[in-house]
PDB file of N, CA and C in Angstrom:
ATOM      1  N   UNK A   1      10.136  13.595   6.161  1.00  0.00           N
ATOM      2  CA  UNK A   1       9.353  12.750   5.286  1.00  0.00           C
ATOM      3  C   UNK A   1       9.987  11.367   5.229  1.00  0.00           C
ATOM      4  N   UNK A   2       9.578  10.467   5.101  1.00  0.00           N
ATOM      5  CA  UNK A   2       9.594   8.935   5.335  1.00  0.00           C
ATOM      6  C   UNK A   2       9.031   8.041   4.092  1.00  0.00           C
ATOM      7  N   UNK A   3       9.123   7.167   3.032  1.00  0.00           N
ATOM      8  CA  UNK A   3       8.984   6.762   2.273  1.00  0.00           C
ATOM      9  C   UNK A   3       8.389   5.133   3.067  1.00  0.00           C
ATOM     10  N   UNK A   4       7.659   4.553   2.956  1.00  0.00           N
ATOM     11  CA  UNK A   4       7.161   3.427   2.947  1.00  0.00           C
ATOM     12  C   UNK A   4       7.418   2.545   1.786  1.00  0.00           C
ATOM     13  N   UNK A   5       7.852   1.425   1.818  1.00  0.00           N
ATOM     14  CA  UNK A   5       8.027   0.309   0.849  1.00  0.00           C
ATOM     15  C   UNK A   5       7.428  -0.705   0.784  1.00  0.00           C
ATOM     16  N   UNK A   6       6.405  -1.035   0.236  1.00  0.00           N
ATOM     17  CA  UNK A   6       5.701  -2.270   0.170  1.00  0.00           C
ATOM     18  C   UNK A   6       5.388  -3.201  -0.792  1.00  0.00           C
ATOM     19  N   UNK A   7       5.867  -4.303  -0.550  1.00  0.00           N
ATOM     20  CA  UNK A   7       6.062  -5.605  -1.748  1.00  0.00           C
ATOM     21  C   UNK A   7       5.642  -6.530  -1.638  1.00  0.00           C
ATOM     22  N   UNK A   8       4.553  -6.281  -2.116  1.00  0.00           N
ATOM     23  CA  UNK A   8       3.184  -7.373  -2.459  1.00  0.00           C
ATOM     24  C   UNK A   8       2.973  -8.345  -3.155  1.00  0.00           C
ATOM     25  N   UNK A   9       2.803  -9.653  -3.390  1.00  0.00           N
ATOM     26  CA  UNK A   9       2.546 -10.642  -3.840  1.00  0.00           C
ATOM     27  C   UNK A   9       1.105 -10.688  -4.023  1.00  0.00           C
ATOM     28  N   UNK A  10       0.141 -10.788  -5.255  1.00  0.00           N
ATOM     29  CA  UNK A  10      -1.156 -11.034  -5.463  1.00  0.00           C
ATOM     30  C   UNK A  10      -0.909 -12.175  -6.004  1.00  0.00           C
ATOM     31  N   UNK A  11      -2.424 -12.979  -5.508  1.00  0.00           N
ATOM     32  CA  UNK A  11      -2.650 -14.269  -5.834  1.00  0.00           C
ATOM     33  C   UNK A  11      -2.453 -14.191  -7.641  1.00  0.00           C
ATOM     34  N   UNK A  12      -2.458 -15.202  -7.927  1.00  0.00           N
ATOM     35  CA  UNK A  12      -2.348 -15.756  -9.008  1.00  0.00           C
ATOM     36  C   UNK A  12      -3.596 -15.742 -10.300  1.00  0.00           C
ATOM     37  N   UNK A  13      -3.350 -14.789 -11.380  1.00  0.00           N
ATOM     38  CA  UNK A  13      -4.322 -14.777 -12.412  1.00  0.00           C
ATOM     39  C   UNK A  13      -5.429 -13.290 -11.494  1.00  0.00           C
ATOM     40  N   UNK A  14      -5.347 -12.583 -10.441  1.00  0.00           N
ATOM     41  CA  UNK A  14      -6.079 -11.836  -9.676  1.00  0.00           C
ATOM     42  C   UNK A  14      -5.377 -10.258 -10.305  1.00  0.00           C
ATOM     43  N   UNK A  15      -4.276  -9.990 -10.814  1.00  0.00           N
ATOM     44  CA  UNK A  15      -3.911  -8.952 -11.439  1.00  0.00           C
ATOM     45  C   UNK A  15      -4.585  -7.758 -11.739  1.00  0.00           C
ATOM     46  N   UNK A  16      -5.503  -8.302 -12.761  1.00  0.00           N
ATOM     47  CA  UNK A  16      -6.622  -7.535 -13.278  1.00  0.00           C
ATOM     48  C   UNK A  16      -7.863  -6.548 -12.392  1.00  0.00           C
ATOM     49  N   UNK A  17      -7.946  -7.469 -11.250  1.00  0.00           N
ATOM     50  CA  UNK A  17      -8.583  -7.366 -10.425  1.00  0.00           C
ATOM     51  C   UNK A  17      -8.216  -6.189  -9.262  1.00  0.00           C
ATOM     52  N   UNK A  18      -7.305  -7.022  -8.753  1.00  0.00           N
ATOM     53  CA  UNK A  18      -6.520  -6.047  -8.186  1.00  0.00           C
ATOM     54  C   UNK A  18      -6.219  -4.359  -8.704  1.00  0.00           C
ATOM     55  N   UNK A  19      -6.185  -4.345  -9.665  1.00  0.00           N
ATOM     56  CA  UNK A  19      -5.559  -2.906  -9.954  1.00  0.00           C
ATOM     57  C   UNK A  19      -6.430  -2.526 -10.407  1.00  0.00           C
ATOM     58  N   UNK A  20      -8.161  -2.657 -10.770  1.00  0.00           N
ATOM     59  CA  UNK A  20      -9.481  -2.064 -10.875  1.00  0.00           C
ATOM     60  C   UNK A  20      -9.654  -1.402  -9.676  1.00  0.00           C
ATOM     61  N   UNK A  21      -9.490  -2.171  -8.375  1.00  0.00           N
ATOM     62  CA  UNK A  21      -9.606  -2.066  -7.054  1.00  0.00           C
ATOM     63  C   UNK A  21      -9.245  -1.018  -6.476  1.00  0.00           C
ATOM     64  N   UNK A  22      -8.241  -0.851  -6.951  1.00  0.00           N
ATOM     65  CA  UNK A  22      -6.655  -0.221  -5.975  1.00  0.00           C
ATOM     66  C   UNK A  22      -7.167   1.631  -6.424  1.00  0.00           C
ATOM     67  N   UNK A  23      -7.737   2.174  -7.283  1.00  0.00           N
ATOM     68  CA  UNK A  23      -8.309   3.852  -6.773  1.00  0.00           C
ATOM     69  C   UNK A  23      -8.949   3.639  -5.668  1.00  0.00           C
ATOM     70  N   UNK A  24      -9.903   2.657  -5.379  1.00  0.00           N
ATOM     71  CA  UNK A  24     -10.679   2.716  -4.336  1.00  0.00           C
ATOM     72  C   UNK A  24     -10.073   2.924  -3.115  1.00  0.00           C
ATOM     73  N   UNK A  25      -8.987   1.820  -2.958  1.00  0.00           N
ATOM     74  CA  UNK A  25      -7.645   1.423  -1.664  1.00  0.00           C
ATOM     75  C   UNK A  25      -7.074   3.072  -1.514  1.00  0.00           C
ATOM     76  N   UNK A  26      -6.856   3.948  -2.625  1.00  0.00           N
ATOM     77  CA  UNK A  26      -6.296   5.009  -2.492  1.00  0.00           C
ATOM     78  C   UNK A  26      -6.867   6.217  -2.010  1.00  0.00           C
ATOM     79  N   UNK A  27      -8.026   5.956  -2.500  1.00  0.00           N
ATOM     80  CA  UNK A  27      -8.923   7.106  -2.171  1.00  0.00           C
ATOM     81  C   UNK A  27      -9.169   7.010  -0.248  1.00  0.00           C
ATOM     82  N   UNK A  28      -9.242   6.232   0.069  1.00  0.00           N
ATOM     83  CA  UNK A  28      -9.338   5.946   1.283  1.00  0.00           C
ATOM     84  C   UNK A  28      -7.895   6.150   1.681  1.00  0.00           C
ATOM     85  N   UNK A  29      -6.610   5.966   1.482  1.00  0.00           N
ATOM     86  CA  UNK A  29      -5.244   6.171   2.019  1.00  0.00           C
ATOM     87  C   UNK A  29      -5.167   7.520   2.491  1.00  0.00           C
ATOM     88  N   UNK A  30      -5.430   8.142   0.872  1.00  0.00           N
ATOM     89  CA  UNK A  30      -5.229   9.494   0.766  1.00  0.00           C
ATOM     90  C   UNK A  30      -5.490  10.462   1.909  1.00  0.00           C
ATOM     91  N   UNK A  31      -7.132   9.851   2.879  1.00  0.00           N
ATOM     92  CA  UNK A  31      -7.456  10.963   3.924  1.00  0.00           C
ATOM     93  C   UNK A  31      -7.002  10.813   4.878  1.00  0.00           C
ATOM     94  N   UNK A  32      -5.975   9.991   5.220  1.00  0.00           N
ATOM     95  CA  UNK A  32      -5.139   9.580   6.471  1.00  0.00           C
ATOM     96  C   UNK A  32      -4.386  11.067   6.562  1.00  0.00           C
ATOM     97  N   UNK A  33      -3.953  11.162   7.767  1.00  0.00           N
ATOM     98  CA  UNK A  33      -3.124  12.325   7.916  1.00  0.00           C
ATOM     99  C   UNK A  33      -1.364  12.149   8.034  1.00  0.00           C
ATOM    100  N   UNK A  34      -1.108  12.759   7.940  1.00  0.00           N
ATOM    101  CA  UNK A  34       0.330  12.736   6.894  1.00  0.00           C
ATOM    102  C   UNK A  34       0.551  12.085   5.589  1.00  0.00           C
ATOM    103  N   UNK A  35      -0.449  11.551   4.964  1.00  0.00           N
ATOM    104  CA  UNK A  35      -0.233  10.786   3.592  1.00  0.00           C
ATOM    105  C   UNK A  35      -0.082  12.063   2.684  1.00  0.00           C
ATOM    106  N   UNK A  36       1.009  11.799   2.077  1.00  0.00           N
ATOM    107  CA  UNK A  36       1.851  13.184   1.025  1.00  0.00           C
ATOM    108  C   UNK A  36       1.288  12.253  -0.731  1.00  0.00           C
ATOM    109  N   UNK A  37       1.620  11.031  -0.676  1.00  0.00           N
ATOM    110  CA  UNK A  37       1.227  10.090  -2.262  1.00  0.00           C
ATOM    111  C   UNK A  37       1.844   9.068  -2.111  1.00  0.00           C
ATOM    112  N   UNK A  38       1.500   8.182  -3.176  1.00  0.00           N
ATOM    113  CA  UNK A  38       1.650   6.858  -3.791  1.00  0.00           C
ATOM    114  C   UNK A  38       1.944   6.653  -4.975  1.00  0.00           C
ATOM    115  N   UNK A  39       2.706   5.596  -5.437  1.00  0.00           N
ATOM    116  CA  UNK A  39       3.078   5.512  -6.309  1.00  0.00           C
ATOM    117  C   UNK A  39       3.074   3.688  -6.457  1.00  0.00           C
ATOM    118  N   UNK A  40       1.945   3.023  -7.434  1.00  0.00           N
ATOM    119  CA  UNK A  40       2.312   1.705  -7.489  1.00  0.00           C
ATOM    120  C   UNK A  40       2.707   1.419  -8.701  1.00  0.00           C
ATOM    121  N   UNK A  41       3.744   0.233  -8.812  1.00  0.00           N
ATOM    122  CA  UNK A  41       4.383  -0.266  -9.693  1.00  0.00           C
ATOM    123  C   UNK A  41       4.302  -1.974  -9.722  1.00  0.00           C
ATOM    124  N   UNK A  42       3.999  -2.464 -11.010  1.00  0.00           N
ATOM    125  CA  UNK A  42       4.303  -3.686 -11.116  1.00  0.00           C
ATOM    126  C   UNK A  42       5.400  -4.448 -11.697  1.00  0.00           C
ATOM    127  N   UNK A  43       5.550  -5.496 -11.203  1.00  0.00           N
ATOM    128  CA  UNK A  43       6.997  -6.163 -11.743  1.00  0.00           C
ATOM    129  C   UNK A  43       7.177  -6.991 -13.123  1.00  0.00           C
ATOM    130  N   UNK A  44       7.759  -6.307 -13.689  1.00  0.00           N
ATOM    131  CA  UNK A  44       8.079  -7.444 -15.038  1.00  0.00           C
ATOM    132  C   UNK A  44       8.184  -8.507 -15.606  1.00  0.00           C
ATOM    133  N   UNK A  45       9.314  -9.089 -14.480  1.00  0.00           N
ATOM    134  CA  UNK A  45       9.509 -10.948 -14.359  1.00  0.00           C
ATOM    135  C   UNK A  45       8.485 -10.912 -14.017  1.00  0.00           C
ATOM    136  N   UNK A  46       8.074 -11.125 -12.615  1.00  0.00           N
ATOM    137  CA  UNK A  46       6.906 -11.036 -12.046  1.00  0.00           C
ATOM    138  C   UNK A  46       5.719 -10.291 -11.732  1.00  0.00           C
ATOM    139  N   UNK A  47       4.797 -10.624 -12.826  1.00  0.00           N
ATOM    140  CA  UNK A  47       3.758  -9.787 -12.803  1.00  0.00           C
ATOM    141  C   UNK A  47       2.642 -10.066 -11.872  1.00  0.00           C
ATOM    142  N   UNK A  48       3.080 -10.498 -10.683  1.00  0.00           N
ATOM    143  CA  UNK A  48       1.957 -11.184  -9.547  1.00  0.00           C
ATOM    144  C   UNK A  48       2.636  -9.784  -8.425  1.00  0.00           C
ATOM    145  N   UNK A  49       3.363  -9.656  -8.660  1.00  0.00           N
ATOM    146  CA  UNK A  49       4.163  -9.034  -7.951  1.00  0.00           C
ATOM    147  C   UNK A  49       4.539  -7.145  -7.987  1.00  0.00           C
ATOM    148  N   UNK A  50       3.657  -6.682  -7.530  1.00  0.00           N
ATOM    149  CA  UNK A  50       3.826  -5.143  -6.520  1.00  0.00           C
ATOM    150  C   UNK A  50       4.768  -4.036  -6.037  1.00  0.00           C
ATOM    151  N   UNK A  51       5.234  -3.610  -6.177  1.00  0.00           N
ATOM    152  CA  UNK A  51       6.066  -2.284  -5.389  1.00  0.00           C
ATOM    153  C   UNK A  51       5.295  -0.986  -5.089  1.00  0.00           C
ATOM    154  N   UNK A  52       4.453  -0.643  -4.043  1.00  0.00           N
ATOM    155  CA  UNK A  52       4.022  -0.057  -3.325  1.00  0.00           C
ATOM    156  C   UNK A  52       5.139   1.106  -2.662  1.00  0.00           C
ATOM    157  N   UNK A  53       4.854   2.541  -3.117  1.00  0.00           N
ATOM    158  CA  UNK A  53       5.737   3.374  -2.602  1.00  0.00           C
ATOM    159  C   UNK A  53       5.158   4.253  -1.903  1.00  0.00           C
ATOM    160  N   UNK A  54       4.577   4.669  -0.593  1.00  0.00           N
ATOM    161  CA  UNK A  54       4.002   5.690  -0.049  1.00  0.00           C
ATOM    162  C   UNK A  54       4.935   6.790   0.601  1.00  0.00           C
ATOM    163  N   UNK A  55       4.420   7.905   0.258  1.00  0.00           N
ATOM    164  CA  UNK A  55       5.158   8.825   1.387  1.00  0.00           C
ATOM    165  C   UNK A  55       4.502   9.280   2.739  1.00  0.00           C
ATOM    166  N   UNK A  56       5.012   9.382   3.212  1.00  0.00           N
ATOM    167  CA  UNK A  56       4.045  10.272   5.050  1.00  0.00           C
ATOM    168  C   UNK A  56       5.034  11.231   5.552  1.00  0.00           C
ATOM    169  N   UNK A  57       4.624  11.846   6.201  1.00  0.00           N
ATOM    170  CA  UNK A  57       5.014  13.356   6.825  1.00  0.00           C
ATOM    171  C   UNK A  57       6.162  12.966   7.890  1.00  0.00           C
ATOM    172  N   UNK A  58       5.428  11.981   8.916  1.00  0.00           N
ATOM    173  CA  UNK A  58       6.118  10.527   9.604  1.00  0.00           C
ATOM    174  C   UNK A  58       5.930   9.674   9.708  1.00  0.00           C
ATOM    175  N   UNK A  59       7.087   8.722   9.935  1.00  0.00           N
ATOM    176  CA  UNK A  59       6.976   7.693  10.311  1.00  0.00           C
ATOM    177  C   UNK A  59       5.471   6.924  11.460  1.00  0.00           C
ATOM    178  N   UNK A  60       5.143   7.890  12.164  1.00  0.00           N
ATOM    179  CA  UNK A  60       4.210   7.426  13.052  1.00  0.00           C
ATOM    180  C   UNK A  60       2.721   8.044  12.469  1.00  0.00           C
ATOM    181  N   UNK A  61       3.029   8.762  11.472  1.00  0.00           N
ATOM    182  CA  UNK A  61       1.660   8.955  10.669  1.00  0.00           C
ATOM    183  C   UNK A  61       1.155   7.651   9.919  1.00  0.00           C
ATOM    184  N   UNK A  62       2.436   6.811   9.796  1.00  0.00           N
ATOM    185  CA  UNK A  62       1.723   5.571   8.970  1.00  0.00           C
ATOM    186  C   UNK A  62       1.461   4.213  10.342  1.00  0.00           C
ATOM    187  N   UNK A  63       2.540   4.287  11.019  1.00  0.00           N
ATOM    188  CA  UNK A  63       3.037   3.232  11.765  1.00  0.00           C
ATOM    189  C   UNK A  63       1.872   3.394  13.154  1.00  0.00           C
ATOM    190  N   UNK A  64       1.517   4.547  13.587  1.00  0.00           N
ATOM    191  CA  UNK A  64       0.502   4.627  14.455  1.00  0.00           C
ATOM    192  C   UNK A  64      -0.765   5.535  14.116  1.00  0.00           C
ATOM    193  N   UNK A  65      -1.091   6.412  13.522  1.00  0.00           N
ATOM    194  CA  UNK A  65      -1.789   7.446  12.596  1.00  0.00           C
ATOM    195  C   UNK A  65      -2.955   6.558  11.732  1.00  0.00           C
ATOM    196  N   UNK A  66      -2.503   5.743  10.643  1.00  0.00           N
ATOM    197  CA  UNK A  66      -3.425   5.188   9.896  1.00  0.00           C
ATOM    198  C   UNK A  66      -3.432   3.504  10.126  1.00  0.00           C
ATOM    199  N   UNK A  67      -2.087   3.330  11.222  1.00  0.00           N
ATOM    200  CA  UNK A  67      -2.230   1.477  11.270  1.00  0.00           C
ATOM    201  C   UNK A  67      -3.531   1.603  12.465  1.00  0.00           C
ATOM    202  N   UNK A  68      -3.896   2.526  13.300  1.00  0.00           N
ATOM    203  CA  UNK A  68      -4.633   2.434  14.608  1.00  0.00           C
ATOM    204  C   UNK A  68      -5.762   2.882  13.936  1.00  0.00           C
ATOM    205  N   UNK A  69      -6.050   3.292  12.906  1.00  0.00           N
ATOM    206  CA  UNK A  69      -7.333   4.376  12.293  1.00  0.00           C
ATOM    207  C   UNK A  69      -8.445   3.395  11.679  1.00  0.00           C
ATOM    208  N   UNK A  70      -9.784   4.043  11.593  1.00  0.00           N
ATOM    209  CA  UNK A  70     -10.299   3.114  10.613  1.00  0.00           C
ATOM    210  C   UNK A  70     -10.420   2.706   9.274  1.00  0.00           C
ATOM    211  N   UNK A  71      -9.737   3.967   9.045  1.00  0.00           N
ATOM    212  CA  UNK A  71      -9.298   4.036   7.613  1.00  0.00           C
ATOM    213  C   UNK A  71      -8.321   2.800   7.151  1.00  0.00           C
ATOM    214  N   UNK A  72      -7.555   2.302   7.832  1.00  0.00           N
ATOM    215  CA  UNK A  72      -6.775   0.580   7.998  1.00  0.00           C
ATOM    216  C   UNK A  72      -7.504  -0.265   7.802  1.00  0.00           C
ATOM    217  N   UNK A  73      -8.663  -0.239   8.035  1.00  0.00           N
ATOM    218  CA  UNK A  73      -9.438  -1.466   8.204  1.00  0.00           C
ATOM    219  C   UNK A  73     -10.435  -1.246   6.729  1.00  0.00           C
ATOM    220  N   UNK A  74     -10.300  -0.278   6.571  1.00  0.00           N
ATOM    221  CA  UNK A  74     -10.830   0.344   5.138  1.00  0.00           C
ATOM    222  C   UNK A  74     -10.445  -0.407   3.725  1.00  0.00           C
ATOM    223  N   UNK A  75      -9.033  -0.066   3.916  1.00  0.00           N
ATOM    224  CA  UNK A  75      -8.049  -0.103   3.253  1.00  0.00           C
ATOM    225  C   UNK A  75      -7.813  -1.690   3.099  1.00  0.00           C
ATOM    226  N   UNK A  76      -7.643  -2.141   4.264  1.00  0.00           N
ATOM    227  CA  UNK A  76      -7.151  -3.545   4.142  1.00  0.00           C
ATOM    228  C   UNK A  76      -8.669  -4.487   3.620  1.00  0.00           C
ATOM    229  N   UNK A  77      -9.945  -3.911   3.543  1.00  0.00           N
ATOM    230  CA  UNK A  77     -10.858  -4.665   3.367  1.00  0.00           C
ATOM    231  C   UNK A  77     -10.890  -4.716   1.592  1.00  0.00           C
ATOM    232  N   UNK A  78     -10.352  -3.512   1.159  1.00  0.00           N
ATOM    233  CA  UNK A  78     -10.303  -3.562  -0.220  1.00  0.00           C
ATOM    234  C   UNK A  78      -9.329  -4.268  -0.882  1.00  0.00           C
ATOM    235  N   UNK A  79      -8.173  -4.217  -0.679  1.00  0.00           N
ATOM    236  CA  UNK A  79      -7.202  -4.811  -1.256  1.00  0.00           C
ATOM    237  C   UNK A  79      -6.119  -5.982  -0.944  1.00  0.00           C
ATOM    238  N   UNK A  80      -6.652  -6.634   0.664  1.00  0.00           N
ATOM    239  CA  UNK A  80      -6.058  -7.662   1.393  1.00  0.00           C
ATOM    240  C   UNK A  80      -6.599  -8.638   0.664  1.00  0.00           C
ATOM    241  N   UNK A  81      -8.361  -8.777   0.017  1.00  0.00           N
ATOM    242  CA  UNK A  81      -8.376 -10.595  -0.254  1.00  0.00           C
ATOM    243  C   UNK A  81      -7.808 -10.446  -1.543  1.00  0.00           C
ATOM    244  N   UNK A  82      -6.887  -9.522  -2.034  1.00  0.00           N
ATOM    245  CA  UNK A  82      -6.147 -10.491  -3.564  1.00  0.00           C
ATOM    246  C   UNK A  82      -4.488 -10.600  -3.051  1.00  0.00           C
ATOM    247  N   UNK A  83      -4.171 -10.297  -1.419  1.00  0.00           N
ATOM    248  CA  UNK A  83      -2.965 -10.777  -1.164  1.00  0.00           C
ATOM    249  C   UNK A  83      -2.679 -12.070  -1.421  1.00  0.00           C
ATOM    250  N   UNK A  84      -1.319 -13.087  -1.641  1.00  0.00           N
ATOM    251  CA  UNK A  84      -1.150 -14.043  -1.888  1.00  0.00           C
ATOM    252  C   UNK A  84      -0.159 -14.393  -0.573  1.00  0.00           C
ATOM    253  N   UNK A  85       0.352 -13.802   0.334  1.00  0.00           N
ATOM    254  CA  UNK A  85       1.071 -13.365   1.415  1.00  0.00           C
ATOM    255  C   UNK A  85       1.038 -12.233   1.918  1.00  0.00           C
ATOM    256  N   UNK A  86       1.001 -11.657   3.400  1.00  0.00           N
ATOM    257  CA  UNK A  86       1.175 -10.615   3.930  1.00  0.00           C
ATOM    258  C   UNK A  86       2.455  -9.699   3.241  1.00  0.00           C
ATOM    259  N   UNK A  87       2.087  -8.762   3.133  1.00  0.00           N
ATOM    260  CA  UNK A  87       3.221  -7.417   2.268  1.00  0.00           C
ATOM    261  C   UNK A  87       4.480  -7.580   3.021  1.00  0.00           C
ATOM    262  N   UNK A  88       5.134  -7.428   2.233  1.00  0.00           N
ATOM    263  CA  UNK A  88       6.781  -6.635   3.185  1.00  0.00           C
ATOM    264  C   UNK A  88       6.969  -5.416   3.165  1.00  0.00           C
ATOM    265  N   UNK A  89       6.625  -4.997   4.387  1.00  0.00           N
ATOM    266  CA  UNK A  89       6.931  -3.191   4.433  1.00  0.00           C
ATOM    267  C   UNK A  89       8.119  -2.763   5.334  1.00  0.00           C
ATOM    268  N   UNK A  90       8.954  -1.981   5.033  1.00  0.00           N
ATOM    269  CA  UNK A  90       9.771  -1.465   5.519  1.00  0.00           C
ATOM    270  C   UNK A  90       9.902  -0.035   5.091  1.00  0.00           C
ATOM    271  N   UNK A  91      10.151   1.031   6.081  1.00  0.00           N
ATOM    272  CA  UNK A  91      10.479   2.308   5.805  1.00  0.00           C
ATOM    273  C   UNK A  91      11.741   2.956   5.420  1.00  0.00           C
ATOM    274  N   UNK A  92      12.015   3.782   4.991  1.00  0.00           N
ATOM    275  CA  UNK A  92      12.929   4.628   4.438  1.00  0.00           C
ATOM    276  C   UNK A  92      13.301   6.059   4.861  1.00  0.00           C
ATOM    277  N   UNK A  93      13.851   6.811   4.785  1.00  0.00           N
ATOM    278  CA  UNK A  93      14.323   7.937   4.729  1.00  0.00           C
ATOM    279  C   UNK A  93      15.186   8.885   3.570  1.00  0.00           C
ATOM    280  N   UNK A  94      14.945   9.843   2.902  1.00  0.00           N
ATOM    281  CA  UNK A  94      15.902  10.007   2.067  1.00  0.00           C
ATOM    282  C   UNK A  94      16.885  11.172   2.088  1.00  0.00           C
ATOM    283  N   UNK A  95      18.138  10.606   2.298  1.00  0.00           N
ATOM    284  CA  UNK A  95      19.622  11.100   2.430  1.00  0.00           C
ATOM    285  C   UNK A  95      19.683  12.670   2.176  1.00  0.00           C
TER     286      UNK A  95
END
């Protein structure tokens, strides 16, 4: 299992918006194959600001599985126009 990290920047005053949105973004994640859950969190100082935690089965369930799928294009149609910058994702493993 593989943890995904993603740290999102939403535009400005779009907050609200965004996180009405985001069951929709999930419901669509969810049928990808290896998607285990999610977990989003927002930031305190910065409340424009995201922590996106996914799990997958593997690494290539997210990285080739749902980035090549249409379910990506799904996904990114719902919740890309309140990006304020492209995400920072990096993966994980746990010890």
């Amino acid at each position: 299992m593989i943890t995904e990290h993603a740290l999102i920047t939403i535009q400005a005053g779009r907050q609200a918006d965004f996180e009405q949105e985001f069951p929709k973004a999930k419901a669509v994640i969810s049928q990808a194959n290896g998607f285990i859950d999610l977990q989003l969190h927002q930031g305190i100082e910065s409340p424009d600001t995201y922590l996106l935690l996914i799990r997958w089965q593997t690494l290539e369930d997210h990285t080739v599985g749902f980035r090549q799928s249409a379910l990506f294009g799904e996904w990114r149609a719902i919740i890309g126009p309140f990006f304020a910058s492209p995400p920072v994702v990096d993966h994980f493993t746990q010890l």
